[in-house]
Protein backbone atom coordinates (compact mmCIF):
# COMPACT_ATOMS: atom_id res chain seq x y z
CA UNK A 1 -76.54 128.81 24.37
CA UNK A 2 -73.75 127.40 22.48
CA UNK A 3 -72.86 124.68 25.31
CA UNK A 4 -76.72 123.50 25.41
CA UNK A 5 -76.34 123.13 21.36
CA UNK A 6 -72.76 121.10 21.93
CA UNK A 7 -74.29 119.04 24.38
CA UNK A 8 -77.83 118.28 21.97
CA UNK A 9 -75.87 117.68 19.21
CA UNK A 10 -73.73 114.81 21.39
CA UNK A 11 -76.62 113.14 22.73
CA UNK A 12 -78.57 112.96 19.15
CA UNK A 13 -75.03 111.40 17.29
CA UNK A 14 -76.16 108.10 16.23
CA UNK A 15 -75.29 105.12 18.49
CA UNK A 16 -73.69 107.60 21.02
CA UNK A 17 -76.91 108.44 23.45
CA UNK A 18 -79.19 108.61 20.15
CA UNK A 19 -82.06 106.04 20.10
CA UNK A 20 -80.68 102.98 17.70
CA UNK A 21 -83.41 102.48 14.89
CA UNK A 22 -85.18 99.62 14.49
CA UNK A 23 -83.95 96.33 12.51
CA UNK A 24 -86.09 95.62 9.52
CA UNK A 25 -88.34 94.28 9.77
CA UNK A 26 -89.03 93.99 13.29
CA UNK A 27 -91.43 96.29 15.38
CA UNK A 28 -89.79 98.20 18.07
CA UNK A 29 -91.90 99.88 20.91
CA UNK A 30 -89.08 101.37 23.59
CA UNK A 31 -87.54 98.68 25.54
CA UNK A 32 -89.66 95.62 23.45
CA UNK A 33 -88.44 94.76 19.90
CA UNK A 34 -90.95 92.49 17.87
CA UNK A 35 -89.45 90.17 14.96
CA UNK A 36 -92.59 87.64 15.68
CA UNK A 37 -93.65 85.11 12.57
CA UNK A 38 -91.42 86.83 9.84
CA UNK A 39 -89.93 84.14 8.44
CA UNK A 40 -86.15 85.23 10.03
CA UNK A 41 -83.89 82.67 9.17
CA UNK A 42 -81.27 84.41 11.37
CA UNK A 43 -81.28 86.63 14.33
CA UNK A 44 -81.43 90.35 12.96
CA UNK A 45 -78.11 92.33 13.58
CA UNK A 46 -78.30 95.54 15.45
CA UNK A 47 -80.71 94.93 17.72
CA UNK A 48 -81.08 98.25 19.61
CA UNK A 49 -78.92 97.80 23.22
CA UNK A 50 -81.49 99.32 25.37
CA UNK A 51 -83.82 96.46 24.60
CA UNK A 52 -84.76 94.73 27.37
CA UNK A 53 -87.47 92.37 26.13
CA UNK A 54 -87.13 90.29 22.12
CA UNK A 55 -89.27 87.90 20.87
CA UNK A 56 -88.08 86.08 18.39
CA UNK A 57 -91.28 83.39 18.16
CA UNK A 58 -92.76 81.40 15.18
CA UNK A 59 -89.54 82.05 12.07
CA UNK A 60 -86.81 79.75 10.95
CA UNK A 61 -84.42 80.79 12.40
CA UNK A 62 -81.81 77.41 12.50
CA UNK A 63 -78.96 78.48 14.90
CA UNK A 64 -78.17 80.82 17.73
CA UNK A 65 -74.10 81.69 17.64
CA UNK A 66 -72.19 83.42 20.00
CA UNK A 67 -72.92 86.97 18.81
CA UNK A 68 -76.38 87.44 17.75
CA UNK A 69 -77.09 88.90 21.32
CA UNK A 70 -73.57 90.73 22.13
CA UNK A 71 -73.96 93.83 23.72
CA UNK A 72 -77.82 93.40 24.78
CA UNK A 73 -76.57 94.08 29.01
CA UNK A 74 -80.09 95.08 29.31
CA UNK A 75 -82.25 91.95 27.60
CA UNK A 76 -84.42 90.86 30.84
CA UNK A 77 -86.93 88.36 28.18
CA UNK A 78 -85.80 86.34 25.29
CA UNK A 79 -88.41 84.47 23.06
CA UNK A 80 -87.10 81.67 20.76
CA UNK A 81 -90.29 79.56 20.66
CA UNK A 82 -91.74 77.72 17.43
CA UNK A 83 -88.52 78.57 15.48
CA UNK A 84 -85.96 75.51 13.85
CA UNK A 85 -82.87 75.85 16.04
CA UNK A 86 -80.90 73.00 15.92
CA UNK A 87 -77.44 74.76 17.44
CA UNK A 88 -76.74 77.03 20.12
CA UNK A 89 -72.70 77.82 20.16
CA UNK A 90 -71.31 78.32 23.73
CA UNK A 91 -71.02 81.49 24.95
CA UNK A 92 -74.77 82.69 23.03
CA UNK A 93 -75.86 83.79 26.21
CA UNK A 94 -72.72 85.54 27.93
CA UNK A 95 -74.15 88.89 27.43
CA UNK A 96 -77.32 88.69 28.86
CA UNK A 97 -76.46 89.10 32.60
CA UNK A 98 -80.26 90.72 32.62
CA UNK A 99 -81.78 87.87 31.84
CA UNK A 100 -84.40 86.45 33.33
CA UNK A 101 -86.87 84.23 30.74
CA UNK A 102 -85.86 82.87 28.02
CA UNK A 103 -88.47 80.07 26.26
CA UNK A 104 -86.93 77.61 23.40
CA UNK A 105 -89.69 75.49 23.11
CA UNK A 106 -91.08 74.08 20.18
CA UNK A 107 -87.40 73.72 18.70
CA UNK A 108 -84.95 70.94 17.08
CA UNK A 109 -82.66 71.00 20.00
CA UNK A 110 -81.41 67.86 20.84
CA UNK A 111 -78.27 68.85 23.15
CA UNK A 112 -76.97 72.00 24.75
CA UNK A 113 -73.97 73.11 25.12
CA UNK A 114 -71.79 72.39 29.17
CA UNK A 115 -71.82 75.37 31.22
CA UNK A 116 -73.96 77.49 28.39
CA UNK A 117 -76.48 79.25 31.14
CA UNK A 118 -73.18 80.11 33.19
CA UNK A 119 -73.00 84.15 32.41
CA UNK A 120 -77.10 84.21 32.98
CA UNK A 121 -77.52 84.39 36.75
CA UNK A 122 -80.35 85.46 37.01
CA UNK A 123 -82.12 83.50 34.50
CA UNK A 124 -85.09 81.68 36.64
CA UNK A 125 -87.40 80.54 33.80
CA UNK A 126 -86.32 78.33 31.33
């Protein structure tokens, strides 16, 4: 009884097995995190880890840098459309090994980055 308490009270310890809440003011629904038309001027910070799908559409957000999406191994869909970015530092997109869409239409973007798809492979929509 004891070891079956030790071992519920290590799976519920926040960030260590325990489901990571929800950045305000997004809309989280298990593996899908919503942040759509709120008026984000900057990717929210802890995004859960398990997410596997984020849209980001229709804010103003301005610039991507190298660790708004650190640590999201599991991010399989990335939505950036209808948003002001302008910048996206190098190494944005190392984490995402998961990935496979990611849309950035409807942006300011007038030049990317060399070699800034290269830790992405299997990205096959763009």
């Amino acid at each position: 009884m004891k070891l079956l308490l030790l071992l519920l009270l290590l799976l519920l310890r926040p960030g260590e097995g325990g489901a990571q809440p929800c950045p305000p003011p997004c809309a989280c629904s298990g593996p899908s995190v919503d942040c759509h038309g709120l008026a984000l001027r900057s990717v929210p910070r802890n995004l859960p880890r398990h997410a596997e799908r984020l849209d980001l559409n229709g804010n103003n957000i301005t610039r991507i840098t190298r660790t708004d999406f650190a640590g999201l191994r599991h991010l399989r869909v990335l939505q950036l459309m209808e948003n002001k970015i302008t910048t996206i530092e190098r190494g944005a997109f190392q984490d995402l090994k998961e990935l496979e869409r990611l849309r950035l239409n409807r942006n300011n973007l007038q030049l990317l980055s060399e070699l800034l798809f290269l830790g992405t492979p299997k990205l096959y929509r763009l």
